[in-house]
Protein backbone atom coordinates (compact mmCIF):
# COMPACT_ATOMS: atom_id res chain seq x y z
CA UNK A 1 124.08 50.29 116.61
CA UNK A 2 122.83 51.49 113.40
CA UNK A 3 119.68 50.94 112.44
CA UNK A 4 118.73 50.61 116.09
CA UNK A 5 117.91 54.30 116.64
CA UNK A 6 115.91 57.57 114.71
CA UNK A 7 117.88 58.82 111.36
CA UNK A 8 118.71 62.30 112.80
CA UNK A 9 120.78 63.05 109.73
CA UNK A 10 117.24 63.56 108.45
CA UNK A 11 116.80 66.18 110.64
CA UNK A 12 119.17 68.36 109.23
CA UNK A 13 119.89 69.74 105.89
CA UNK A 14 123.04 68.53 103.86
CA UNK A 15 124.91 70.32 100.86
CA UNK A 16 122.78 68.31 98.79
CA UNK A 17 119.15 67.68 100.87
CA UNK A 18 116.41 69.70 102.76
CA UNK A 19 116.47 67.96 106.85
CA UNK A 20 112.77 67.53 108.10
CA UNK A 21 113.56 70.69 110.14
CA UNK A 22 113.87 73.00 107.17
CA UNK A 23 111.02 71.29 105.47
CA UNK A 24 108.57 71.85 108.68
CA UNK A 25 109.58 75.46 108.45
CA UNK A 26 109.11 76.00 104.51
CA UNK A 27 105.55 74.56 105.08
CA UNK A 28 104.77 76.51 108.51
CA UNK A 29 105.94 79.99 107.01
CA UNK A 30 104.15 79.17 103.45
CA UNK A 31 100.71 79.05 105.76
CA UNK A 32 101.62 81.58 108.42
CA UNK A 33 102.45 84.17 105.28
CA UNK A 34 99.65 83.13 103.07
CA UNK A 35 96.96 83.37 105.68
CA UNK A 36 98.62 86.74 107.23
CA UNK A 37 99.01 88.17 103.64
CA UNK A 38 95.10 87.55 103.04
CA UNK A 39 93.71 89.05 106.11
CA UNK A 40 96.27 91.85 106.27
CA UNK A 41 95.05 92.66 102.72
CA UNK A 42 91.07 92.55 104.19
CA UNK A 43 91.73 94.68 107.05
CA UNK A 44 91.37 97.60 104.37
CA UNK A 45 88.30 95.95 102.72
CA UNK A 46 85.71 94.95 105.40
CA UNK A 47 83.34 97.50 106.51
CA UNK A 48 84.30 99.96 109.66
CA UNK A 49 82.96 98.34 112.50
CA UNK A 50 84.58 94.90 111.46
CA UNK A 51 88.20 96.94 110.93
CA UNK A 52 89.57 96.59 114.58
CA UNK A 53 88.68 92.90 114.91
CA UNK A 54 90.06 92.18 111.16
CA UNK A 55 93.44 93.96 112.36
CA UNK A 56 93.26 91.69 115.92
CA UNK A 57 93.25 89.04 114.30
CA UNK A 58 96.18 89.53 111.92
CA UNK A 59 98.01 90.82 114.79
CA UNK A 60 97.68 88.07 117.12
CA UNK A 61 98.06 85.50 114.47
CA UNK A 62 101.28 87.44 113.25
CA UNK A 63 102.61 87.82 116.92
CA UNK A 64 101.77 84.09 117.99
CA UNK A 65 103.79 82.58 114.99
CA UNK A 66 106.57 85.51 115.75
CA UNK A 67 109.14 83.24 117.31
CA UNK A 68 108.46 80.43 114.50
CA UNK A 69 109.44 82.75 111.69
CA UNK A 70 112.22 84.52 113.25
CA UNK A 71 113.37 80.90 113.81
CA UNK A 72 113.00 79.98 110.19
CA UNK A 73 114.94 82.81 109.24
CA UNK A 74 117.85 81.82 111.71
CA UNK A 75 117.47 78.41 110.85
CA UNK A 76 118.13 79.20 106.88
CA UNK A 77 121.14 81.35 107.63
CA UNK A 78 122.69 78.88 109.72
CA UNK A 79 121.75 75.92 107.34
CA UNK A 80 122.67 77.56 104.40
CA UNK A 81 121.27 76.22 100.89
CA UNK A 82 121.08 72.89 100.00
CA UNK A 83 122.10 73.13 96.20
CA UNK A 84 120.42 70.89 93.69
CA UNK A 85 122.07 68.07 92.01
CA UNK A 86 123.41 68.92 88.87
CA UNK A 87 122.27 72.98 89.08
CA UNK A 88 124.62 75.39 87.69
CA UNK A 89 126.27 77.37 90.29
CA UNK A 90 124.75 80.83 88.58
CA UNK A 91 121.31 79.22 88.79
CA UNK A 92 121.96 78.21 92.74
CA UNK A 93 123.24 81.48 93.53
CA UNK A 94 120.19 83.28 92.15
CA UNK A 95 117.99 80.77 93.81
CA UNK A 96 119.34 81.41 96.87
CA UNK A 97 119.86 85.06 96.48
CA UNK A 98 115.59 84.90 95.67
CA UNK A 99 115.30 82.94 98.55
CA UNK A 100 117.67 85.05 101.06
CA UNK A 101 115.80 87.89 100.02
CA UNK A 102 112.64 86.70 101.15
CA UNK A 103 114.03 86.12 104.20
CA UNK A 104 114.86 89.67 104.76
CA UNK A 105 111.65 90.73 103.67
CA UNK A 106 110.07 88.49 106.39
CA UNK A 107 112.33 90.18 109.09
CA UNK A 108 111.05 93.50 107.74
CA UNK A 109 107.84 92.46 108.13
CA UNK A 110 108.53 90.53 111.65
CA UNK A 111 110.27 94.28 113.21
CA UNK A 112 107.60 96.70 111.39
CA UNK A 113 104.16 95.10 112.32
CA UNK A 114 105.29 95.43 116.15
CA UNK A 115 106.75 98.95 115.16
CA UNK A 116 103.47 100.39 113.62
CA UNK A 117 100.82 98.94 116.11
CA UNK A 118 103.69 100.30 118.85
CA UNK A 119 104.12 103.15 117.24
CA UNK A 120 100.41 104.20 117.31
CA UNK A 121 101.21 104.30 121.12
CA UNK A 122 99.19 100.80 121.53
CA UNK A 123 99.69 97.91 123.36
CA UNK A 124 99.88 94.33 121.27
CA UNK A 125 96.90 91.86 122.42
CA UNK A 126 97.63 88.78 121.49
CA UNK A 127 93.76 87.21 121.31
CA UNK A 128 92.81 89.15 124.31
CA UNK A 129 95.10 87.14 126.29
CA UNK A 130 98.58 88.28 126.55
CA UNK A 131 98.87 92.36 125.83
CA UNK A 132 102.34 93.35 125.26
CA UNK A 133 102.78 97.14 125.78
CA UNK A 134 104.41 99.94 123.83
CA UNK A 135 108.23 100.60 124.34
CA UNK A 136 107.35 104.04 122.54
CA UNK A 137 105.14 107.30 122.77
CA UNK A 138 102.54 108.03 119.73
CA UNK A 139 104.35 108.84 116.55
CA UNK A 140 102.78 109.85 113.85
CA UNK A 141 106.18 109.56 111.63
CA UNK A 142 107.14 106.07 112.32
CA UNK A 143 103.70 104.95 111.82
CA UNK A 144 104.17 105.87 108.59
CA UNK A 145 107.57 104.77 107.82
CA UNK A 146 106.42 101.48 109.65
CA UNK A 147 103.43 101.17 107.69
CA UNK A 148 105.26 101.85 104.40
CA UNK A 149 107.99 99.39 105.02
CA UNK A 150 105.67 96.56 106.15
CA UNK A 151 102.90 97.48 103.01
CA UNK A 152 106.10 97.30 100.77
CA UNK A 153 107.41 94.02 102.49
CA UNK A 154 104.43 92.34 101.94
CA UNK A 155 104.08 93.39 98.00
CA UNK A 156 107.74 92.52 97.57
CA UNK A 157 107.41 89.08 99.64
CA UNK A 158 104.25 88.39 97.47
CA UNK A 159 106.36 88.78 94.17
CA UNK A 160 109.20 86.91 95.19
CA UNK A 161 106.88 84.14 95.81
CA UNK A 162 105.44 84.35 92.64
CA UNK A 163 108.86 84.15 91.23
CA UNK A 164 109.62 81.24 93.91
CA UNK A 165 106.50 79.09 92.52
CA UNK A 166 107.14 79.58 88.65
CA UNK A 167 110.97 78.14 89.87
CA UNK A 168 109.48 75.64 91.25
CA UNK A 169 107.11 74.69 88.16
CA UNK A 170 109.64 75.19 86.20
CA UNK A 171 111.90 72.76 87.90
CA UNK A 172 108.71 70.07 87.61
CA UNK A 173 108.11 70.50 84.08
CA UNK A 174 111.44 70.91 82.66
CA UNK A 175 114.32 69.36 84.72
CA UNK A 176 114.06 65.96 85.31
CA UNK A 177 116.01 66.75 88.83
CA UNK A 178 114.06 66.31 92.47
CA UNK A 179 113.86 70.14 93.26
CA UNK A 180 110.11 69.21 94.24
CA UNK A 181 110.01 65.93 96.12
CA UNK A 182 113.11 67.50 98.37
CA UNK A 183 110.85 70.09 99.79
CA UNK A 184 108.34 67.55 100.90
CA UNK A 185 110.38 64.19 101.87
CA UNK A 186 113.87 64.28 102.61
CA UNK A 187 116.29 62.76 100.09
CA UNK A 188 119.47 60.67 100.21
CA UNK A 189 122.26 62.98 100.79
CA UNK A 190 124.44 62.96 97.88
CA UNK A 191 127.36 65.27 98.92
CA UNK A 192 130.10 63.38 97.00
């Protein structure tokens, strides 16, 4: 009967419109990212004997949201890319391109951190409570190539959502379209 029951085409994104499950994982991964990011960039900051805890907790913070973020990134391939009414395909392809790219730099990020802790012939603690061992012996070459790749990652990722933000602005000072509001409510699906 409609009416009667939950709008589950709210859920899930349209051609057109962001679903509520694409919207809860923007807004998880923004925090999850933004807090990793700043105590990831600390861990080289705070003074010695405050350096293993600083790396715990971006560790177990980073391996407790692991699951959520390779989800998002599943999520947005399967979904694809809601386009915005009245964008230019050129403009929606490098949007999504930008976005897509992000995503890959958030699977880097997702297989290195393991990689380098693992690599370093450690076992992951996850808040002292869950300690998942290394797969590998001690190497002193893919804990560099790990580190590298996850350092870059992050400076990449950070850039990108520089970019991602000034798109965004731009979209709220100069369009008169609902590139905004679609990221925080979900919209009418206009896929005519």
């Amino acid at each position: 009967m409609p009416g009667s029951g939950p709008d589950h085409s709210k859920l899930y994104d349209s051609p057109s419109v962001y679903g509520w499950i694409s919207i809860l994982l923007h807004w998880l991964t923004t925090a999850i990212v933004i807090a990793l990011w700043f105590i990831g960039k600390s861990i080289g900051t705070v003074p010695a004997e405050l350096l293993e805890s600083r790396r715990a907790l971006h560790v177990s913070i980073a391996m407790t949201a692991w699951l959520i973020l390779a989800f998002r990134i599943a999520w947005r391939v399967r979904s694809r890319h809601p386009r915005v009414r009245g964008q230019r395909l050129r403009i929606h392809r490098i949007a999504r391109g930008t976005h897509y790219t992000m995503l890959v730099l958030l699977a880097l990020m997702l297989l290195s951190g393991p990689l380098l802790a693992w690599s370093g012939g450690r076992p992951i603690n996850v808040f002292g409570i869950v300690s998942l061992p290394s797969p590998l012996g001690a190497s002193e070459s893919v804990s560099i190539i790990a580190g590298a790749v996850h350092g870059n990652a992050a400076l990449l990722l950070l850039l990108l959502t520089i970019v991602h933000i000034g798109g965004a602005l731009k979209h709220l000072m100069f369009h008169s379209d609902d590139t905004i509001v679609r990221m925080i409510w979900p919209g009418k699906a206009d896929d005519s």
